[in-house]
Protein backbone atom coordinates (compact mmCIF):
# COMPACT_ATOMS: atom_id res chain seq x y z
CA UNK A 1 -43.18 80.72 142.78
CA UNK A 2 -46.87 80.37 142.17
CA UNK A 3 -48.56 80.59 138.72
CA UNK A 4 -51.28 83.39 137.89
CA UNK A 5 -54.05 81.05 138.06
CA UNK A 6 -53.05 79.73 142.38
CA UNK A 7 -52.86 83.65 142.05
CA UNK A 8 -56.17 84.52 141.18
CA UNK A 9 -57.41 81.78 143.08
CA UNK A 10 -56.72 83.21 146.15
CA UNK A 11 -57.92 86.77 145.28
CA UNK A 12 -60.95 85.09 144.64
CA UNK A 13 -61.09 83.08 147.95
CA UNK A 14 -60.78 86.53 149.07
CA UNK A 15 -63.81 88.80 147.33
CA UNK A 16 -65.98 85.43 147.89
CA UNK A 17 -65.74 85.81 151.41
CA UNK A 18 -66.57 89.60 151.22
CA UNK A 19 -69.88 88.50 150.25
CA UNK A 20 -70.26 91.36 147.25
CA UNK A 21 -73.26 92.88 146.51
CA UNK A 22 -71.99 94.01 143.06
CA UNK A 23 -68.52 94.36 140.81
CA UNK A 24 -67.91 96.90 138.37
CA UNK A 25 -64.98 95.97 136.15
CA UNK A 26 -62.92 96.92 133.08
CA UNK A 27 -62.46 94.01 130.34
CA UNK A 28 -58.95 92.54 131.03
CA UNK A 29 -57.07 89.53 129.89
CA UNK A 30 -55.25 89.70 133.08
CA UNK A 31 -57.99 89.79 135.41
CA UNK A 32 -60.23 87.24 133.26
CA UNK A 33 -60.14 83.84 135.66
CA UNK A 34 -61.09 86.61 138.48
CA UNK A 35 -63.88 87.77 136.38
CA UNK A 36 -65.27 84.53 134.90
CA UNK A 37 -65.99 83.64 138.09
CA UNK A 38 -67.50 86.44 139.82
CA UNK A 39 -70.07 86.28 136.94
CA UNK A 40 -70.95 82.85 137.00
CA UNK A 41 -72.33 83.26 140.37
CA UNK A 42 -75.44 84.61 141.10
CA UNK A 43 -74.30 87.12 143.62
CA UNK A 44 -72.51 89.46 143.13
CA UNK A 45 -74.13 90.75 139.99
CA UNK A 46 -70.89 91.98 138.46
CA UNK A 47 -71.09 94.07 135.01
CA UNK A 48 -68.60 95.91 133.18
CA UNK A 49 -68.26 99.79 133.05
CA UNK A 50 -66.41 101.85 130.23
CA UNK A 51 -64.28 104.07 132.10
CA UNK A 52 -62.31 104.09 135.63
CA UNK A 53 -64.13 107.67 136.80
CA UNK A 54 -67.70 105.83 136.13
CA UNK A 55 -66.82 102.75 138.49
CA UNK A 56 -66.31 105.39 140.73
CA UNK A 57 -69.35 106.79 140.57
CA UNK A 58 -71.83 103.83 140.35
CA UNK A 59 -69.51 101.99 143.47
CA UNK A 60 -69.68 105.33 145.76
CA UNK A 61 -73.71 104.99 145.10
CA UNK A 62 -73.85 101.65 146.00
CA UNK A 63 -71.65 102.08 148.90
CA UNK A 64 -73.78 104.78 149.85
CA UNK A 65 -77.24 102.82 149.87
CA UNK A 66 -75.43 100.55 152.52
CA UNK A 67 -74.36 97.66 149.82
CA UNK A 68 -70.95 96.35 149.30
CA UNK A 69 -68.94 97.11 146.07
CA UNK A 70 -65.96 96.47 144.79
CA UNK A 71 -64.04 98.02 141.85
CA UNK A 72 -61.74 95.47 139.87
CA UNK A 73 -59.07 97.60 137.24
CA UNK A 74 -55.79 97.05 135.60
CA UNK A 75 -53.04 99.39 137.63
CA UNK A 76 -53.07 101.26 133.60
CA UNK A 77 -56.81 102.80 134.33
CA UNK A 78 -55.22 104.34 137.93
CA UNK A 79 -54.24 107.46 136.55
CA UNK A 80 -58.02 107.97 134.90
CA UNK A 81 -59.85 107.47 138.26
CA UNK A 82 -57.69 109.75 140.59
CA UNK A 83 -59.91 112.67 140.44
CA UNK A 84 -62.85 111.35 140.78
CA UNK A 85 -61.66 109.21 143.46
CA UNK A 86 -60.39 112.43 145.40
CA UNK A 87 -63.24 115.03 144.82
CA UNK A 88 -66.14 112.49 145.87
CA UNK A 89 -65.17 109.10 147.65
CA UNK A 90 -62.48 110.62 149.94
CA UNK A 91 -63.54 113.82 150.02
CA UNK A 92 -67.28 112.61 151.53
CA UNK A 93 -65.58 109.51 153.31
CA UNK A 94 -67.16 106.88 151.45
CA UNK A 95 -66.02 103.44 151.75
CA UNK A 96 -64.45 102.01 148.17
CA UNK A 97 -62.64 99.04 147.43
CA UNK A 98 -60.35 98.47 144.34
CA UNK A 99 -59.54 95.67 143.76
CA UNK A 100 -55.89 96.71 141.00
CA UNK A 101 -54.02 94.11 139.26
CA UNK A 102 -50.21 95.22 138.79
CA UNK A 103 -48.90 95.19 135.37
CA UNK A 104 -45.28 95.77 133.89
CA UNK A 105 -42.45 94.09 135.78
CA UNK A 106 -40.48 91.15 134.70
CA UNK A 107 -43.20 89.12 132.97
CA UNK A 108 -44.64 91.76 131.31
CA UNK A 109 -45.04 91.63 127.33
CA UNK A 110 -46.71 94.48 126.41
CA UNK A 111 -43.71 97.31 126.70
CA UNK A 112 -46.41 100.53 126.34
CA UNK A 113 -47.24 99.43 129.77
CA UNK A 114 -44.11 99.86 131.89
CA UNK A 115 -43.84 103.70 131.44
CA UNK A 116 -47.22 104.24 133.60
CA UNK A 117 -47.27 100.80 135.47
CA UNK A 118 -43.78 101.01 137.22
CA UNK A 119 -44.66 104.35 138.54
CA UNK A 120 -48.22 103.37 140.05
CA UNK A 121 -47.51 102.64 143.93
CA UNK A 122 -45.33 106.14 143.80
CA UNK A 123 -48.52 107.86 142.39
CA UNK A 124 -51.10 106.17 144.48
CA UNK A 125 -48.69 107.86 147.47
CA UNK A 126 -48.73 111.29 145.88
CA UNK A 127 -52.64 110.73 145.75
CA UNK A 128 -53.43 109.83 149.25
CA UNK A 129 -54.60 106.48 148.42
CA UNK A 130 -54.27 103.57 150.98
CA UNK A 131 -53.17 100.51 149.36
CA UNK A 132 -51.77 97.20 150.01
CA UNK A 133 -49.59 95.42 148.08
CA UNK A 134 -49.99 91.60 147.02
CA UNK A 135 -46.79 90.12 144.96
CA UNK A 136 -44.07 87.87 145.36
CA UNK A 137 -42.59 88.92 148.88
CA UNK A 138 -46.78 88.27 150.45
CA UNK A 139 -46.96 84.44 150.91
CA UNK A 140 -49.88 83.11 148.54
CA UNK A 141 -51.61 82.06 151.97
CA UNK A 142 -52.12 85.40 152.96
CA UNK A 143 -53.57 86.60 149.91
CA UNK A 144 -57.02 85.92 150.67
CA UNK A 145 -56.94 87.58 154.05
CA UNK A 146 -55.20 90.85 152.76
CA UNK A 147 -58.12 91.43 150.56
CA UNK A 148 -60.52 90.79 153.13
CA UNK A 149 -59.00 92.96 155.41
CA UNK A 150 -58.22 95.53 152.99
CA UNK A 151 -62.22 95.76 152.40
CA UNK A 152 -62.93 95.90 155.74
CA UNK A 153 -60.31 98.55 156.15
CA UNK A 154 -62.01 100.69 153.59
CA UNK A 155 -65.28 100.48 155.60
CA UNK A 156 -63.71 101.03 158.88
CA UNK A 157 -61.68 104.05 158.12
CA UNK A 158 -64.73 105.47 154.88
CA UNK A 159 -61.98 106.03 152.98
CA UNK A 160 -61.10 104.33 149.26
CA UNK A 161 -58.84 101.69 149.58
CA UNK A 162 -57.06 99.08 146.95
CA UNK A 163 -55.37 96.21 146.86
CA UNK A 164 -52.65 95.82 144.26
CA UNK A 165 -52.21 92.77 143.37
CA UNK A 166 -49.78 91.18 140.95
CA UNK A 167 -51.45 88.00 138.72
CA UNK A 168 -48.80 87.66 136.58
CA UNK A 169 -45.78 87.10 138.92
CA UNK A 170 -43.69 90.38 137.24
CA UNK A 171 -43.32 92.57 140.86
CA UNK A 172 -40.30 91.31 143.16
C-alpha cells in the first residue's frame, strides 16, 4: 500500500508533465503537498478561488484563449460546481480538467464527509461527467499517465473531464 505523500507524488509527476498554464484551487489539507508544489514553481501560476462554480468560470476562459487549465477540488465541492459545469463547459464543448481528490472511505476522520463523499462517482454518472478513477486497485505507476491522459482526453473529446483521485488511501 502506498502512503499519501508516493500518492501525491505521482499526481504531481502527472500535472508537471501537462505543462499548466494556470491552477485554480480550493484550500485543502488533503491536497496541500499537491499544492505546495505547483506554487513554488514559476509556471503554472496557480491561485486559489472561493467557490467550485468560479473555477469553472475563470478555467473555461482560459481554456478558451487556447491556454491549459486545470481545476484541483476536494470530491465535497462536486456537488457546488455541477451546474455550472453543465450549462457552460459541456454545453459549449470546452475542454476542462479537474483534477478531484476522493474523501470518506476507510481512512477518513472527518464523519460529516461520508454522507456526500461516498455518493460522488454515482453523482458524477447522473451528471454526465467523464471521470477516471485513481485508488488502490490503479497501480501507483500508472498514476501519472492516467492524469495525463485524462487531460488530453478532455481536449480531445471538448468536454470536462476529472480525475478522482484518492490521497489518503480510504477507496478499495
Amino acid at each position: 500500500m502506498s502512503s499519501p505523500q508516493e500518492r501525491s507524488l505521482a499526481v504531481i509527476a502527472g500535472l508537471d508533465a501537462i505543462d499548466l498554464d494556470f491552477v485554480l484551487h480550493l484550500p485543502s489539507s488533503t491536497l496541500a503537498g499537491i499544492l505546495r508544489h505547483l506554487e513554488q514553481k514559476a509556471r503554472p501560476r496557480t491561485f486559489p478561488v472561493t467557490r467550485e462554480e468560479e473555477a469553472v468560470g475563470i478555467a473555461s476562459g482560459i481554456a478558451l484563449a487556447g491556454r491549459r487549465a486545470a481545476l484541483v477540488i476536494q470530491d465535497n465541492g462536486l456537488g457546488n460546481l455541477l451546474t455550472a459545469l453543465n450549462t457552460f463547459p459541456a454545453a459549449y464543448h470546452i475542454p476542462l480538467f479537474l483534477l478531484v481528490s476522493r474523501r470518506g472511505g476507510l481512512n477518513e476522520y472527518n464523519s460529516m464527509i461520508h454522507t456526500f463523499c461516498e455518493r460522488v462517482e454515482a453523482i458524477a454518472d447522473a451528471a454526465g461527467l467523464r471521470y477516471f478513477a485513481l485508488d488502490g486497485r490503479v497501480p501507483l505507476d500508472l498514476w501519472p499517465s492516467t492524469v495525463t491522459k485524462a487531460f488530453e482526453h478532455s481536449r480531445v473529446t471538448r468536454r470536462p473531464v476529472a480525475v478522482f483521485c484518492d490521497l489518503m488511501g480510504g477507496q478499495p
